[in-house]
Protein backbone atom coordinates (compact mmCIF):
# COMPACT_ATOMS: atom_id res chain seq x y z
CA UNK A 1 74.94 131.83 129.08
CA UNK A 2 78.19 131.62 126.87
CA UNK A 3 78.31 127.96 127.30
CA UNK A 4 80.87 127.23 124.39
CA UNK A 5 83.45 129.92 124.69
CA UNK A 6 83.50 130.49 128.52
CA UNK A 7 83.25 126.84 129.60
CA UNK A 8 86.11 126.27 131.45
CA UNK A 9 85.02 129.27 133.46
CA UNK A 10 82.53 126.65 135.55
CA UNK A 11 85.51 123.97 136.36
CA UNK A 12 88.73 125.79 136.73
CA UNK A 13 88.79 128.67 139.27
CA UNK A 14 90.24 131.92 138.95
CA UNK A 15 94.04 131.14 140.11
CA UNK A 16 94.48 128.75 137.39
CA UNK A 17 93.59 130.79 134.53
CA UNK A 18 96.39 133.42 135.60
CA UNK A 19 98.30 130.05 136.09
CA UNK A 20 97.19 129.12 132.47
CA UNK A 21 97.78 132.01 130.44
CA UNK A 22 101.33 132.14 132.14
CA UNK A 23 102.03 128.46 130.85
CA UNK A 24 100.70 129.07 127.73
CA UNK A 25 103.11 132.73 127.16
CA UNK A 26 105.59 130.37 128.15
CA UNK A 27 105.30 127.53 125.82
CA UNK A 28 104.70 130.21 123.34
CA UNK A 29 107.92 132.03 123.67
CA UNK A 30 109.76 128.84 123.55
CA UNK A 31 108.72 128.23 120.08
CA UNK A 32 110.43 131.32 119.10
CA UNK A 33 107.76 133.97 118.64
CA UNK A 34 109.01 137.28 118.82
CA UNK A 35 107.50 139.32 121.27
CA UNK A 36 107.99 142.59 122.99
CA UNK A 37 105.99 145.57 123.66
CA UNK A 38 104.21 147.24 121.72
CA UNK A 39 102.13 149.54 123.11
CA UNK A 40 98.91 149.61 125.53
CA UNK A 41 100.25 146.96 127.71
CA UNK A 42 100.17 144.13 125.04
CA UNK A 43 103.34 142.16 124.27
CA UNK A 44 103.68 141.07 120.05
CA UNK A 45 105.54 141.01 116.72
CA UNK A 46 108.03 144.09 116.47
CA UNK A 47 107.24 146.26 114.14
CA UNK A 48 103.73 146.55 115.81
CA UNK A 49 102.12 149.17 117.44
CA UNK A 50 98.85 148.76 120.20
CA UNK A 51 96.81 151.42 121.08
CA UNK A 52 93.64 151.68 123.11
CA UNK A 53 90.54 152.16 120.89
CA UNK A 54 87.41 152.06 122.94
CA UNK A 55 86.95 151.40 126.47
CA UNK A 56 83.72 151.03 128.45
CA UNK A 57 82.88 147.80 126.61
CA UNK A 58 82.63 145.47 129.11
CA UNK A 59 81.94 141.56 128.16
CA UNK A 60 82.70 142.50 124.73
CA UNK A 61 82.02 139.61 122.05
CA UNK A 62 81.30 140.23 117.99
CA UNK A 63 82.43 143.41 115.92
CA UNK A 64 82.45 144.64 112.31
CA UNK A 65 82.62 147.68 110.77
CA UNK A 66 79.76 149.32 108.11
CA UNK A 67 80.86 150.83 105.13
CA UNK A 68 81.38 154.38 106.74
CA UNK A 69 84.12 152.73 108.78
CA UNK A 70 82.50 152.56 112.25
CA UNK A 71 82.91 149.85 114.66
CA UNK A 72 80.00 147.78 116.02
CA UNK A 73 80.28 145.71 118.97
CA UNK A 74 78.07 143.24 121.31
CA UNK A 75 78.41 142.62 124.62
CA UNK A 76 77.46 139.49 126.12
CA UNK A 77 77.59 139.04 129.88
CA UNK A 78 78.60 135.26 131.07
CA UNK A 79 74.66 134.24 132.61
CA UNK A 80 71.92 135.83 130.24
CA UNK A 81 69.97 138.34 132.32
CA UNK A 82 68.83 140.01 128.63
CA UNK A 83 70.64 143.18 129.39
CA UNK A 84 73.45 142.51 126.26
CA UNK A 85 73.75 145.13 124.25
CA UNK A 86 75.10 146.92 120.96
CA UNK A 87 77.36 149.99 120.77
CA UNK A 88 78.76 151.45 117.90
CA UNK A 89 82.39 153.65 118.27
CA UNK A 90 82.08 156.24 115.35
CA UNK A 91 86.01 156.76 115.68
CA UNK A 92 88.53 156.10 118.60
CA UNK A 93 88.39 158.04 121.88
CA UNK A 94 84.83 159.05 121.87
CA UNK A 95 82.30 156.78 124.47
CA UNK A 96 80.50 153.80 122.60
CA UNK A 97 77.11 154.71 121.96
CA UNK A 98 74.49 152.07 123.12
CA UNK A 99 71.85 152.07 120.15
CA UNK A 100 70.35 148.46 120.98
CA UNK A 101 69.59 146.99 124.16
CA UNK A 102 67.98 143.90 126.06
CA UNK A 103 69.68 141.25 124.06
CA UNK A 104 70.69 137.90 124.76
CA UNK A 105 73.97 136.45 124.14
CA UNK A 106 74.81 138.45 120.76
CA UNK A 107 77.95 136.84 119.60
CA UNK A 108 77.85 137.39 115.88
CA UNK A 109 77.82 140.07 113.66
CA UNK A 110 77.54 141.32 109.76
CA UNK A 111 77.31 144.11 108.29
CA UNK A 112 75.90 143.58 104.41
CA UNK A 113 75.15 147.06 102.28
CA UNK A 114 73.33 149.17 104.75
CA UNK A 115 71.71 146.15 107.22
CA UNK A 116 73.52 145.10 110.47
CA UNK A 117 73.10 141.32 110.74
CA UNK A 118 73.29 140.06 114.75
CA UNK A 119 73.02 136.47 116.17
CA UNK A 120 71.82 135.64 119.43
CA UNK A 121 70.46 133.23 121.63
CA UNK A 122 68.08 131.23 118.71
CA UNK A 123 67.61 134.17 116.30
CA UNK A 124 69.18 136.32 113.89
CA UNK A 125 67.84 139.78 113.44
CA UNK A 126 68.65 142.62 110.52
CA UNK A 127 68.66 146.09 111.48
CA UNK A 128 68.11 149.00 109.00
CA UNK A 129 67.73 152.68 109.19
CA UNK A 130 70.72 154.02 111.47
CA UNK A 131 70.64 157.62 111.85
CA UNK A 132 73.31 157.94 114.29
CA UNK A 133 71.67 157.45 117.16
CA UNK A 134 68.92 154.38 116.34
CA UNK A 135 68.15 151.94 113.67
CA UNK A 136 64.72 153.05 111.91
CA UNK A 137 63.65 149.38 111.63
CA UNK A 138 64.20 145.63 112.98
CA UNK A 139 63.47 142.35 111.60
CA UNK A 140 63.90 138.74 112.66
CA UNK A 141 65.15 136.68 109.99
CA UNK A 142 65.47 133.63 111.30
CA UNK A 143 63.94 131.82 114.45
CA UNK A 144 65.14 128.33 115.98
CA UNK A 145 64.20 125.85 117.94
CA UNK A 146 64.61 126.19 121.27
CA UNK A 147 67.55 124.78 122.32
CA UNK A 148 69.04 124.29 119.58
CA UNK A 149 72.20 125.47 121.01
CA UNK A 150 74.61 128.32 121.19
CA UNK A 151 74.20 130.48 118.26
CA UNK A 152 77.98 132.00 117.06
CA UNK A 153 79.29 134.17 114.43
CA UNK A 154 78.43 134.86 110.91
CA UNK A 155 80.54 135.10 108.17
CA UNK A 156 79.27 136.52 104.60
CA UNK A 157 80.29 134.21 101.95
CA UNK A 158 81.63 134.70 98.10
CA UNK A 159 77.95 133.44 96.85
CA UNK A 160 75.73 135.90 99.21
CA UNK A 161 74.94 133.35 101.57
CA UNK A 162 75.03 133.97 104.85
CA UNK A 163 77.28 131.68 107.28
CA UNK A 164 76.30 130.91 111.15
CA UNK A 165 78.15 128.64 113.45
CA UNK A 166 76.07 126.51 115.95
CA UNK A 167 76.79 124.90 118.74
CA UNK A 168 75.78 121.69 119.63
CA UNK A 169 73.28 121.89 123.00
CA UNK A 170 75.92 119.46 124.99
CA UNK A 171 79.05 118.80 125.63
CA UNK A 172 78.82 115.11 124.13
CA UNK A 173 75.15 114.05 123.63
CA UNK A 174 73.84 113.68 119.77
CA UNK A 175 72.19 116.73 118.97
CA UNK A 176 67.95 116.34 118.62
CA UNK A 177 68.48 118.99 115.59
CA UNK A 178 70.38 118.74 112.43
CA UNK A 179 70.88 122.63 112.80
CA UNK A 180 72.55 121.98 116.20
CA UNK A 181 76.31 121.41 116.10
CA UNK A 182 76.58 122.61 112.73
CA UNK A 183 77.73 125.62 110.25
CA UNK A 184 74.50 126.57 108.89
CA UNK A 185 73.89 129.19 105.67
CA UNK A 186 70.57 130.95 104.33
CA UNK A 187 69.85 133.89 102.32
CA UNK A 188 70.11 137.35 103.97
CA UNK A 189 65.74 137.58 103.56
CA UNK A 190 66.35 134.56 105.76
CA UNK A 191 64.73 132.08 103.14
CA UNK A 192 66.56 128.74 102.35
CA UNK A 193 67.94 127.71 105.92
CA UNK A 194 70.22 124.67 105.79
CA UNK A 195 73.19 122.56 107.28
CA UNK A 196 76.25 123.07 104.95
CA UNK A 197 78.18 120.71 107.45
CA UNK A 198 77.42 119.07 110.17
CA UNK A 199 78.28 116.97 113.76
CA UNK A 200 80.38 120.08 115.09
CA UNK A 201 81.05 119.85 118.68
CA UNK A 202 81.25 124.06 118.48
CA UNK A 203 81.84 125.94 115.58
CA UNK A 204 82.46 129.78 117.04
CA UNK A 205 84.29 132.43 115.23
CA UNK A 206 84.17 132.10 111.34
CA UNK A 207 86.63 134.04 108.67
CA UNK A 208 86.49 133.75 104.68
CA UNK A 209 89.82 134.04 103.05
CA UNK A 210 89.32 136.95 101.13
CA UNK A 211 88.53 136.09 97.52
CA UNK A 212 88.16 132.69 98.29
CA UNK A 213 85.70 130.28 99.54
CA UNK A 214 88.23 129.02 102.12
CA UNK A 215 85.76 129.37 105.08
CA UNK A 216 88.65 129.01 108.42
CA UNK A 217 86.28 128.34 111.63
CA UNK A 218 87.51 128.26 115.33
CA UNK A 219 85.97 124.85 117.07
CA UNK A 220 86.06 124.02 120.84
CA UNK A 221 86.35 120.76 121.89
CA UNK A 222 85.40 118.33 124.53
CA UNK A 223 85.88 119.53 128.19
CA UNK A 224 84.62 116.87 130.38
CA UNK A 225 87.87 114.85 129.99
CA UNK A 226 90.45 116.73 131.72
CA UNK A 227 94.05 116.06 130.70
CA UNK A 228 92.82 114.04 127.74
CA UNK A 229 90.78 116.66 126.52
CA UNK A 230 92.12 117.47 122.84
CA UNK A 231 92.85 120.93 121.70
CA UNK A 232 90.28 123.25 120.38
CA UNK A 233 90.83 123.73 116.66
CA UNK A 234 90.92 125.86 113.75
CA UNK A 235 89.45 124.37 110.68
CA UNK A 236 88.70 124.88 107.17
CA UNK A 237 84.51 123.77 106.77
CA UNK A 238 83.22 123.17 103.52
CA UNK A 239 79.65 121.97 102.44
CA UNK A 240 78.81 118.73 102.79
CA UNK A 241 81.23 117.30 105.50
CA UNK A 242 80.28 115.70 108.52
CA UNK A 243 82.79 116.05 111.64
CA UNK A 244 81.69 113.00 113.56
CA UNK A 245 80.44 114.15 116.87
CA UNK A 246 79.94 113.05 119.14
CA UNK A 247 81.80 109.93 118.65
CA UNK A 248 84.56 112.07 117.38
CA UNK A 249 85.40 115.53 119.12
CA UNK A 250 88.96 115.73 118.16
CA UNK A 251 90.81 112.73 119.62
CA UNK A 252 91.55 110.57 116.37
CA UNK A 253 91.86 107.29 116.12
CA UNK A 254 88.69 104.67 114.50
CA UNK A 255 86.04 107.16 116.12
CA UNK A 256 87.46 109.82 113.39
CA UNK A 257 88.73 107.72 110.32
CA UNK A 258 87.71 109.72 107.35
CA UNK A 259 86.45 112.54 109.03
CA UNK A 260 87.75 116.32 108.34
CA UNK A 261 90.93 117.82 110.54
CA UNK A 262 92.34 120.76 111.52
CA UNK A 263 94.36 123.61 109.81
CA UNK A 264 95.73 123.75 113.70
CA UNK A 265 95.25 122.10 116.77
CA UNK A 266 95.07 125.19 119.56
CA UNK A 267 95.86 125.09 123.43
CA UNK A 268 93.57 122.57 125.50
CA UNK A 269 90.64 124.63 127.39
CA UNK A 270 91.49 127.11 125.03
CA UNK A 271 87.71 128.14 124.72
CA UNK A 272 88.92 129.83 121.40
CA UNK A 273 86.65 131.99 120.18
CA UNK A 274 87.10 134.61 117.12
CA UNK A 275 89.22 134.73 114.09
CA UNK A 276 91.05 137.29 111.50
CA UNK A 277 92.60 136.72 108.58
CA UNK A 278 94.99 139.09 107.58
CA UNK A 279 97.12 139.27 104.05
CA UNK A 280 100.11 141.49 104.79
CA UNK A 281 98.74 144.64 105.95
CA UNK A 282 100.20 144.34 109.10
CA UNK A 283 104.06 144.00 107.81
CA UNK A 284 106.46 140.70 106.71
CA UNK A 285 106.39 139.34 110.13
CA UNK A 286 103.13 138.85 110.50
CA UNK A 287 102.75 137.89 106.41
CA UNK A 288 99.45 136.02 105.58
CA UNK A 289 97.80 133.80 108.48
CA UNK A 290 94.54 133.64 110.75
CA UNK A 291 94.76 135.02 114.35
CA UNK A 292 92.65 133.21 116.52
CA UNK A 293 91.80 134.56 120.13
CA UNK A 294 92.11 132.17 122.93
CA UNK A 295 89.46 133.54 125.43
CA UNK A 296 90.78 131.01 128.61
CA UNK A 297 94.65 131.63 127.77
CA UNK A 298 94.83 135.43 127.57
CA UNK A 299 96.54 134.93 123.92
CA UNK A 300 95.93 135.39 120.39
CA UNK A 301 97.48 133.14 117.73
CA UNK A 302 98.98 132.98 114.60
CA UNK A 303 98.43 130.25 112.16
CA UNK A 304 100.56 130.65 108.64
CA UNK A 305 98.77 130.90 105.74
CA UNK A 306 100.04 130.42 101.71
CA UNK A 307 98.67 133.84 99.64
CA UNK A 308 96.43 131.33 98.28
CA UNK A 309 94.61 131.23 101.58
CA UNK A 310 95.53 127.48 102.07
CA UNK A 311 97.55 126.50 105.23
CA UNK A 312 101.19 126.98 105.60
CA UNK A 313 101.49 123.76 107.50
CA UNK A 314 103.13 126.14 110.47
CA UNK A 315 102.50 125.04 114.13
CA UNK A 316 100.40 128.11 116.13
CA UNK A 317 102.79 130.87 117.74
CA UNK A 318 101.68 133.32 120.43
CA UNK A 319 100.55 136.55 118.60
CA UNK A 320 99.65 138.57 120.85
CA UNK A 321 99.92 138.75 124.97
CA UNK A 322 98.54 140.97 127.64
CA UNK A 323 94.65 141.03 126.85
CA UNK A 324 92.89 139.26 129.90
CA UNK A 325 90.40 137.01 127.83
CA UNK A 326 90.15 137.89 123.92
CA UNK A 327 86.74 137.32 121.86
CA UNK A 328 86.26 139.29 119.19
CA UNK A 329 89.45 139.69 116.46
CA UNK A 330 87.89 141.86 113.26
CA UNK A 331 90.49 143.49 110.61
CA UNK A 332 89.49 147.19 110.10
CA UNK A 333 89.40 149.22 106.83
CA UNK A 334 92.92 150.80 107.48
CA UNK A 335 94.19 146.88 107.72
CA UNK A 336 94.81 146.89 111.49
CA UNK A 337 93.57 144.34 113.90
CA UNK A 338 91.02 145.31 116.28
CA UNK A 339 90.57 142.73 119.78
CA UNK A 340 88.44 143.12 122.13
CA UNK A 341 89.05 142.16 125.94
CA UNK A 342 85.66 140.73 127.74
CA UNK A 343 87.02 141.30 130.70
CA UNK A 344 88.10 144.90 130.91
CA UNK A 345 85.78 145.85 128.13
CA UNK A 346 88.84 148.07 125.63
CA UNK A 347 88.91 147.11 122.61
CA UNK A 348 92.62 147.65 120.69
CA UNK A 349 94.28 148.40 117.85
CA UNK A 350 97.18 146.87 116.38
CA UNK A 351 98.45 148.32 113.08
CA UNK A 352 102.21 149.01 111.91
């Protein structure tokens, strides 16, 4: 099951997420965000425009788009019966094609060249061949151990490695694996697996600034402690750094002296999930920042960025409102934001 991102899901019931995504537009608009509407029921920046691109998606997670500019997304249903699927959306309006079924719990995805890269529960398989209706061939790259823990999303970074974020199997045991709780990279032939930086509680959705090796990674937290759980994060990971979990999962003091931060402490119970970064395609309000999709809050947020790629030092404002639970955030060829909605399953545009 989606243990990392939907957690909350298992303690709070359904009245309190409307009652949470409510408080957290709230606290949002207080801190000045603009917001109106813009289109396809979603409240954000003026100067925006939403419209519906696919629908018929539902429990959508990862996307990306392959060089001819079509959109590839997972589904991921909340227990894993091994009926997740991928779809591709050749352009918007017509139905998503399924091309791949009887997965389990995709939640990342890559396109490099002409192979479609997708992680799921303990593997990462690369698909080649697609002749617009099936891939001609299927590999698994990479096998782990069971357990090992929820298996996120992959990032492509400026050296040709390939970037995974794992989960750690628990919400604050130590890990039996050093691949568990971790960002992990290895060649795309799958060769030369290893922990670039470790003692994660949950590392989900990951970003590269582009032309940088700024890697910006969305982190839940803790969420056995109730009020005193900390924020989930958004973090800049770089090789070699240890986190500190599980004696540190966020909550400072001794238990994280001299361990890494955040760019951005999120909404508690957040259960953020994935990130954009986007560089001033999508006008002067938005500028340069990473959107990160809060999956339990109904919101996606912006954090400022310099045009270096290094944080603004801005506190998060409410992007965008009106999607039920946002997962997957991917910036399209034409420079527009795509988000999908797990619930309802449409997946939207925003562009100027």
């Amino acid at each position: 099951m989606l243990r990392e991102v939907m957690r909350p899901v298992r303690a709070i019931a359904s009245l309190m997420v409307g009652a949470m995504a409510l408080a957290g537009c709230a606290a949002s608009g207080a801190r000045g965000s603009p917001s109106v509407d813009i289109g396809a029921g979603l409240r954000g920046p003026n100067g925006l425009h939403a419209t519906t691109y696919a629908t018929g998606l539902v429990h959508a997670t990862a996307m990306a788009f392959d060089p001819l500019g079509r959109l590839w997304v997972t589904t991921a249903d909340y227990s894993d019966s091994g009926h997740d699927a991928l779809y591709v959306v050749p352009r918007a309006g017509p139905a998503p094609a399924a091309v791949v079924s009887s997965l389990h719990t995709p939640l990342g995805l890559l396109w490099i060249g002409g192979t479609l890269y997708v992680a799921s529960k303990e593997r990462v398989d690369a698909f080649t061949g697609f002749n617009g209706t099936a891939f001609a061939s299927q590999r698994t790259v990479i096998t782990f151990p069971s357990g090992v823990g929820e298996v996120n999303g992959l990032a492509l970074a400026p050296d040709g490695r390939i970037q995974l974020g794992i989960s750690a199997p628990c919400d604050h045991c130590t890990p039996q694996s050093k691949l568990s709780g971790a960002v992990v990279s290895f060649l795309p032939d799958g060769t030369d697996l290893r922990a670039d930086a470790t003692d994660i509680r949950a590392p989900i959705g990951l970003a590269y600034f582009p032309g940088t090796s700024e890697l910006y990674v969305t982190m839940n937290q803790r969420d056995d402690l109730g009020e005193q759980t900390p924020g989930d994060w958004l973090s800049i990971v770089r090789p070699g750094q240890s986190w500190g979990f599980p004696d540190c999962y966020g909550q400072g003091g001794s238990a994280c002296a001299g361990k890494p931060g955040p760019v951005a402490e999120l909404d508690k119970h957040a259960a953020v999930s994935g990130v954009a970064i986007v560089t001033g395609r999508l006008g002067t309000t938005t500028g340069t920042a990473a959107l990160v999709a809060e999956w339990q809050t109904g919101k996606v947020q912006r954090i400022g960025l310099h045009p270096d790629g290094s944080p603004a030092g801005e506190a998060p404002t409410s992007f965008l409102t009106g999607i039920t639970n946002p997962f997957g955030l991917v910036v399209g060829p034409d420079g527009a934001l795509y988000a999908g909605d797990w619930s309802s399953g449409t997946i939207f545009r925003i562009g100027q």
